[in-house]
N, C-alpha and C. Protein backbone atom coordinates (compact mmCIF):
# COMPACT_ATOMS: atom_id res chain seq x y z
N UNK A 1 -30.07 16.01 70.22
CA UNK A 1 -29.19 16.89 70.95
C UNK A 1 -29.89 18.22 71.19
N UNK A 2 -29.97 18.92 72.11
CA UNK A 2 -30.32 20.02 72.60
C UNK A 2 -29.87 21.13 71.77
N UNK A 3 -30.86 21.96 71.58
CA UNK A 3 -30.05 23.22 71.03
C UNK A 3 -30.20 24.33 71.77
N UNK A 4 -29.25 25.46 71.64
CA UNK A 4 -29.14 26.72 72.56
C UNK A 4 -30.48 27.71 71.46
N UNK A 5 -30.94 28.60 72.86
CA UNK A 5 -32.12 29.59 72.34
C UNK A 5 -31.79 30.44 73.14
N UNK A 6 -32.09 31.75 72.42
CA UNK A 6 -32.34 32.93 72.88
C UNK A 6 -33.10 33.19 73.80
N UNK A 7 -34.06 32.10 74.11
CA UNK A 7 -35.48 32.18 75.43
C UNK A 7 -35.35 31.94 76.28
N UNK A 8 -35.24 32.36 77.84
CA UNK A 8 -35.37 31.88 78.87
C UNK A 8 -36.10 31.71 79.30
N UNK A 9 -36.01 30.70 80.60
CA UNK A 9 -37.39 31.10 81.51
C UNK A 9 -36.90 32.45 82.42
N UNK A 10 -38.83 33.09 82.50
CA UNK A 10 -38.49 33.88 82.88
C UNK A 10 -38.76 35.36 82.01
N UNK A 11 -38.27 35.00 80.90
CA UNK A 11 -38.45 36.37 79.42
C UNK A 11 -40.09 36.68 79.70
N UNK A 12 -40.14 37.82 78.99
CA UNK A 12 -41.89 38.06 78.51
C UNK A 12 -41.64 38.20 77.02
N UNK A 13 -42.65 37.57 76.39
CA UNK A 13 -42.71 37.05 75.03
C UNK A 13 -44.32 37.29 74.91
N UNK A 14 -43.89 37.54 73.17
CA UNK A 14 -45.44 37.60 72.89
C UNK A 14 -45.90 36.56 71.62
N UNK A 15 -46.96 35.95 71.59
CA UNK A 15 -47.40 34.80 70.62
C UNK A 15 -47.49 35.86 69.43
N UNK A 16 -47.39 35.17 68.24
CA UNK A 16 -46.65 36.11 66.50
C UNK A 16 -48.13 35.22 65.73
N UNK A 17 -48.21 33.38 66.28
CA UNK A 17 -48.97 32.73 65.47
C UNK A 17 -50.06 32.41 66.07
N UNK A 18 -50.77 31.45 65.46
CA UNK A 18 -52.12 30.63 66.25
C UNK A 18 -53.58 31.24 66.94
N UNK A 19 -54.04 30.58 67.60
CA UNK A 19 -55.11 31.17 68.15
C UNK A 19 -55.31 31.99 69.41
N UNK A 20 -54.04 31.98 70.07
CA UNK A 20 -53.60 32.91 71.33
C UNK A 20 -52.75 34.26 70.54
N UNK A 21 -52.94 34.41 69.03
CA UNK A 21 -52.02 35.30 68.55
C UNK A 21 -52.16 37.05 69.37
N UNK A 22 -51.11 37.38 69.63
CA UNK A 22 -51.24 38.88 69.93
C UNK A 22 -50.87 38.78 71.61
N UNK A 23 -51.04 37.37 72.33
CA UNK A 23 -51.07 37.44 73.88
C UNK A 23 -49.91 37.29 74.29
N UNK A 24 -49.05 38.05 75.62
CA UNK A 24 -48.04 38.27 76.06
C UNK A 24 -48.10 37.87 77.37
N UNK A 25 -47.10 37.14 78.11
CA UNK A 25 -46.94 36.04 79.05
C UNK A 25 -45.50 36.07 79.36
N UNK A 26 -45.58 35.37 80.27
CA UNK A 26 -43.86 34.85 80.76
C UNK A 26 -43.53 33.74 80.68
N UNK A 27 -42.57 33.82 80.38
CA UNK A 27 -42.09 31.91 79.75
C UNK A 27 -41.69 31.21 81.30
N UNK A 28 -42.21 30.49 81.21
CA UNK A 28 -42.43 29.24 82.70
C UNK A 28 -41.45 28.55 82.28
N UNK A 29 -41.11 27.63 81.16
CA UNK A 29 -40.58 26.35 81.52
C UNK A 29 -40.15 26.40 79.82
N UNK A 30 -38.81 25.91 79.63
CA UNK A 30 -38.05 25.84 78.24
C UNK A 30 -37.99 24.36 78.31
N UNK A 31 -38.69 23.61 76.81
CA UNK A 31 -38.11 22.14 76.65
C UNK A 31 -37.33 22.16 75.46
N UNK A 32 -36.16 22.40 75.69
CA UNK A 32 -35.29 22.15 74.90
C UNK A 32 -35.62 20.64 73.98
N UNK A 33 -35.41 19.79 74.17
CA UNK A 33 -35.52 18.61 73.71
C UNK A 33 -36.58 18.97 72.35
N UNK A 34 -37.44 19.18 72.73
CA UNK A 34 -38.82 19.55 71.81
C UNK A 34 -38.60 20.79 71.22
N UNK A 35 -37.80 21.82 70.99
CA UNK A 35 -37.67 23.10 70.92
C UNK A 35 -39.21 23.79 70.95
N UNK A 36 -39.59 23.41 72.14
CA UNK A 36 -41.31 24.58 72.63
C UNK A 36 -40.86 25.35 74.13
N UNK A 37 -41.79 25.97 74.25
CA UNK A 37 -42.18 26.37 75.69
C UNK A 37 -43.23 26.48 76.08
N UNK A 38 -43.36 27.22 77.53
CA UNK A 38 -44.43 27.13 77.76
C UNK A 38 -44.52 28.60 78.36
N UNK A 39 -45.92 29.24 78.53
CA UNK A 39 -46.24 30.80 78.50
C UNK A 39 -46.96 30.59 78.99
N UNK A 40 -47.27 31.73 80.45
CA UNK A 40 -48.21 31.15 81.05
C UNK A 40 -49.43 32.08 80.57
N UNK A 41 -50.54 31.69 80.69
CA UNK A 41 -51.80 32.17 79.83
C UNK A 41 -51.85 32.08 78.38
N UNK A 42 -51.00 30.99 78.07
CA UNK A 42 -51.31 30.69 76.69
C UNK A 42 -51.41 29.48 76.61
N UNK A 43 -51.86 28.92 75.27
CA UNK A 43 -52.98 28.19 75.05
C UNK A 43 -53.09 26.88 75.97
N UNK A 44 -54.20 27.62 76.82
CA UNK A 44 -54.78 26.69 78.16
C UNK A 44 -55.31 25.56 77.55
N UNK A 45 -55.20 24.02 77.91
CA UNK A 45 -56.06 23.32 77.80
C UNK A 45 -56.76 22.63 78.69
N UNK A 46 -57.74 21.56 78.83
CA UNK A 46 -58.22 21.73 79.68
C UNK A 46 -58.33 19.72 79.45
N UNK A 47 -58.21 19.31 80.40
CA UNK A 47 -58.26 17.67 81.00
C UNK A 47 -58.73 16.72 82.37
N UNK A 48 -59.88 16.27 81.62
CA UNK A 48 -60.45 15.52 82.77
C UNK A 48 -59.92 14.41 83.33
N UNK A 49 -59.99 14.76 84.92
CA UNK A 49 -58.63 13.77 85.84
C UNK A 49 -59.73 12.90 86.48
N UNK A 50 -59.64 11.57 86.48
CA UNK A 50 -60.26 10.63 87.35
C UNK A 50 -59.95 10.58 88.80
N UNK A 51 -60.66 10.80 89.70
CA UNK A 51 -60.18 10.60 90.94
C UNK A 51 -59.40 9.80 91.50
N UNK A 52 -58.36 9.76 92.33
CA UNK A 52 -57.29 9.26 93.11
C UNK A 52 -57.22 8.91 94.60
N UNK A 53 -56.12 8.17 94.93
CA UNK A 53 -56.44 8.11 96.62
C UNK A 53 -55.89 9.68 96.84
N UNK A 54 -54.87 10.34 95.94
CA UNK A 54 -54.16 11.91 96.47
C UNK A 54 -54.85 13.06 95.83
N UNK A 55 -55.59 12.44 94.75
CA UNK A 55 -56.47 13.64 94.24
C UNK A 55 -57.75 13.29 93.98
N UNK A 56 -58.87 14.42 93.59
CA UNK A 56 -60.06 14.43 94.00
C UNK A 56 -60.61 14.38 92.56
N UNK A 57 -59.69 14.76 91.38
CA UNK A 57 -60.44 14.14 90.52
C UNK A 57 -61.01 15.80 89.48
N UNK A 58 -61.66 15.87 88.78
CA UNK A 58 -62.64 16.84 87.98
C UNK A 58 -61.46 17.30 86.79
N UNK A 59 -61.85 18.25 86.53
CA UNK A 59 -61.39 19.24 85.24
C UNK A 59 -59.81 19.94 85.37
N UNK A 60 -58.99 20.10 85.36
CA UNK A 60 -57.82 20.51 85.44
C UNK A 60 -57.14 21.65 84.42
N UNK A 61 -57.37 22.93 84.21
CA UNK A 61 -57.04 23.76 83.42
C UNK A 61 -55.24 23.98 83.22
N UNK A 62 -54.43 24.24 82.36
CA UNK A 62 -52.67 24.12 82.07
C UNK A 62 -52.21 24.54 81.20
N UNK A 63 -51.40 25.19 81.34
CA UNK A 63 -50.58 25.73 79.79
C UNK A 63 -49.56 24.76 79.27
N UNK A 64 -50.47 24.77 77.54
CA UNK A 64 -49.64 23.05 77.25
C UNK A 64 -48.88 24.11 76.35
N UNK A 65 -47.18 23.38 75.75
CA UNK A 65 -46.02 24.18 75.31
C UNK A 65 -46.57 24.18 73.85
N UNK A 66 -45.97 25.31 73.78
CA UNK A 66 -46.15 25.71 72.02
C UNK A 66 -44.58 25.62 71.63
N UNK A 67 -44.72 26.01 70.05
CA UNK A 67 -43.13 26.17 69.37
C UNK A 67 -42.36 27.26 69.82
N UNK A 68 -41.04 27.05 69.97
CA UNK A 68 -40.60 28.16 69.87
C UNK A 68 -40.28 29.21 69.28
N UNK A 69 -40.31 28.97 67.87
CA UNK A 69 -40.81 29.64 66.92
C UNK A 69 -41.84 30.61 66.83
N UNK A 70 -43.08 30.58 67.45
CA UNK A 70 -44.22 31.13 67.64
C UNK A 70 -44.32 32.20 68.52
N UNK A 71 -43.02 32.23 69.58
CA UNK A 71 -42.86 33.44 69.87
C UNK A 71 -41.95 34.47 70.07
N UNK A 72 -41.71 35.63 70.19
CA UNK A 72 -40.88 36.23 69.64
C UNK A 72 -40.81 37.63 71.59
N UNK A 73 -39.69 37.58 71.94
CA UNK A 73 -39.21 38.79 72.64
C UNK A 73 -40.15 40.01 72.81
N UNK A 74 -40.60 40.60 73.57
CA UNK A 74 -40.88 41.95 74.17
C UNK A 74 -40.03 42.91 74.02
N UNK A 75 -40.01 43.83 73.20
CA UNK A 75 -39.53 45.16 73.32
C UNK A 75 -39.36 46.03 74.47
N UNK A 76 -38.25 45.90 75.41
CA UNK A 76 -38.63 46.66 76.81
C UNK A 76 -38.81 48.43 76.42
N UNK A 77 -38.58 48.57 75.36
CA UNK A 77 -38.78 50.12 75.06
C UNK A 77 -40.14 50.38 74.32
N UNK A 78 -40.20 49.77 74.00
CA UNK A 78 -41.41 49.78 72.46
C UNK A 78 -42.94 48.81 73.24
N UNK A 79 -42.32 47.59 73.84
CA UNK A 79 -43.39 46.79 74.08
C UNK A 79 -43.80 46.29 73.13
N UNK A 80 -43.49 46.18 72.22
CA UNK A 80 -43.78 44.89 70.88
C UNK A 80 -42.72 44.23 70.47
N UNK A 81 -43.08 43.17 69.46
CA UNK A 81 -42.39 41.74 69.44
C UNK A 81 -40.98 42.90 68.73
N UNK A 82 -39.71 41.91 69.22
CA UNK A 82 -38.30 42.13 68.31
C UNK A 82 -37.83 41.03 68.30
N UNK A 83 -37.14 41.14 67.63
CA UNK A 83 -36.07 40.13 67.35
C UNK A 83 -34.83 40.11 68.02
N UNK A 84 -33.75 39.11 68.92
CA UNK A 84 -32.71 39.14 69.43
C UNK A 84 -31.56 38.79 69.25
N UNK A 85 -30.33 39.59 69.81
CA UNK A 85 -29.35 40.09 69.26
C UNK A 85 -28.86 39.57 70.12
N UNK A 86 -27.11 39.22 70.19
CA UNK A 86 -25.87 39.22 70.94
C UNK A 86 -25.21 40.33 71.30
N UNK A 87 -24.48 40.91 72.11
CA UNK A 87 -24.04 42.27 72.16
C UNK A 87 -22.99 42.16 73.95
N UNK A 88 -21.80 42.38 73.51
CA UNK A 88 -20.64 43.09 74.78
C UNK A 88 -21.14 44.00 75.15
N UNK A 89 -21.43 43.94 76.39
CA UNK A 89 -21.63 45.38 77.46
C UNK A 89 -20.83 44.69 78.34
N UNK A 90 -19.73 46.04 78.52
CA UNK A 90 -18.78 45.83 79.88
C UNK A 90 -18.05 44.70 79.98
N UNK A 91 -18.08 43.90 78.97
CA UNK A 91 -17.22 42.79 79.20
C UNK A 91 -17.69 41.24 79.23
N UNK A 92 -18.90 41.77 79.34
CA UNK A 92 -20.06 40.37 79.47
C UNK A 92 -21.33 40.46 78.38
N UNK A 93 -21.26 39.33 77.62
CA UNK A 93 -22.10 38.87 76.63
C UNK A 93 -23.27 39.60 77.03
N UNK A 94 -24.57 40.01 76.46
CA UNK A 94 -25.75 40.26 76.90
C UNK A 94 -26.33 39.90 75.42
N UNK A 95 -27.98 39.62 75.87
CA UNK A 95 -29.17 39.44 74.58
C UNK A 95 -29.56 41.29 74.60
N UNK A 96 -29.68 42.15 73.29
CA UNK A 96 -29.80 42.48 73.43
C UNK A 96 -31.53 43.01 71.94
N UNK A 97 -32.43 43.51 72.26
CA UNK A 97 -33.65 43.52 71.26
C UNK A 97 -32.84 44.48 70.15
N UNK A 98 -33.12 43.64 69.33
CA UNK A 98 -32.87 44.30 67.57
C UNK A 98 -33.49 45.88 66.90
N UNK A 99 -34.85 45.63 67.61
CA UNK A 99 -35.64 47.00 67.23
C UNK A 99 -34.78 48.42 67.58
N UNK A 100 -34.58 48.37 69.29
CA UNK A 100 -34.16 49.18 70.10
C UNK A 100 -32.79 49.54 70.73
N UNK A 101 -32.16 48.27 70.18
CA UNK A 101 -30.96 48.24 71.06
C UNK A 101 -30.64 47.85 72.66
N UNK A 102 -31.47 48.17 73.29
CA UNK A 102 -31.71 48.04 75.15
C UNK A 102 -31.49 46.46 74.84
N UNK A 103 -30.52 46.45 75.92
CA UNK A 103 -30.47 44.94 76.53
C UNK A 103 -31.77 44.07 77.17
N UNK A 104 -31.98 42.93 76.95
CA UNK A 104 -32.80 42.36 77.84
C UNK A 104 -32.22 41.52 79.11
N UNK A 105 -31.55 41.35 79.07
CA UNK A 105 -30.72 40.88 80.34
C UNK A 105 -30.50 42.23 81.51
């Protein structure tokens, strides 16, 4: 069963673990199913494609999904990782960063 996250596509997030640690990106694509995503400029890999009648074949560079765990929200005030919050403004739910308070929505 799918679970709900704080991440959209779309957010800027920054990697907390691994070997892309410290790099900040925009989240492309949420797989729920798997609880990962994907960030673009993070950890690229790289796969050799055999040629096709529609493609030509060689090296193919891609951002393969990491955990979601691994990354953590942008501070729109601060610019470093926070943690996210729930919060009423005006009547409508918003995510809002833990550090700072400022909404990210």
């Amino acid at each position: 069963m799918a679970v709900k996250f704080k991440v959209k596509k779309g957010d800027q997030v920054v990697v907390t673990t691994g070997r892309d640690k410290g790099k900040k990106g925009e989240v492309l694509e949420v797989l729920r199913d798997d609880a990962r995503v994907k960030v673009q400029g993070v950890n690229l890999v790289k796969r050799h494609r055999r040629p096709t009648q529609t493609n030509p074949g060689g090296i193919d560079t891609f951002e393969a999904p990491i955990h979601i765990s691994n990354v953590a929200h942008i501070d729109p005030e601060s610019g470093s990782a926070t943690r996210v919050g729930m919060s009423v403004i005006d009547g409508k739910k918003v995510r809002v960063a833990k550090a700072s308070g400022k909404a990210i929505d």
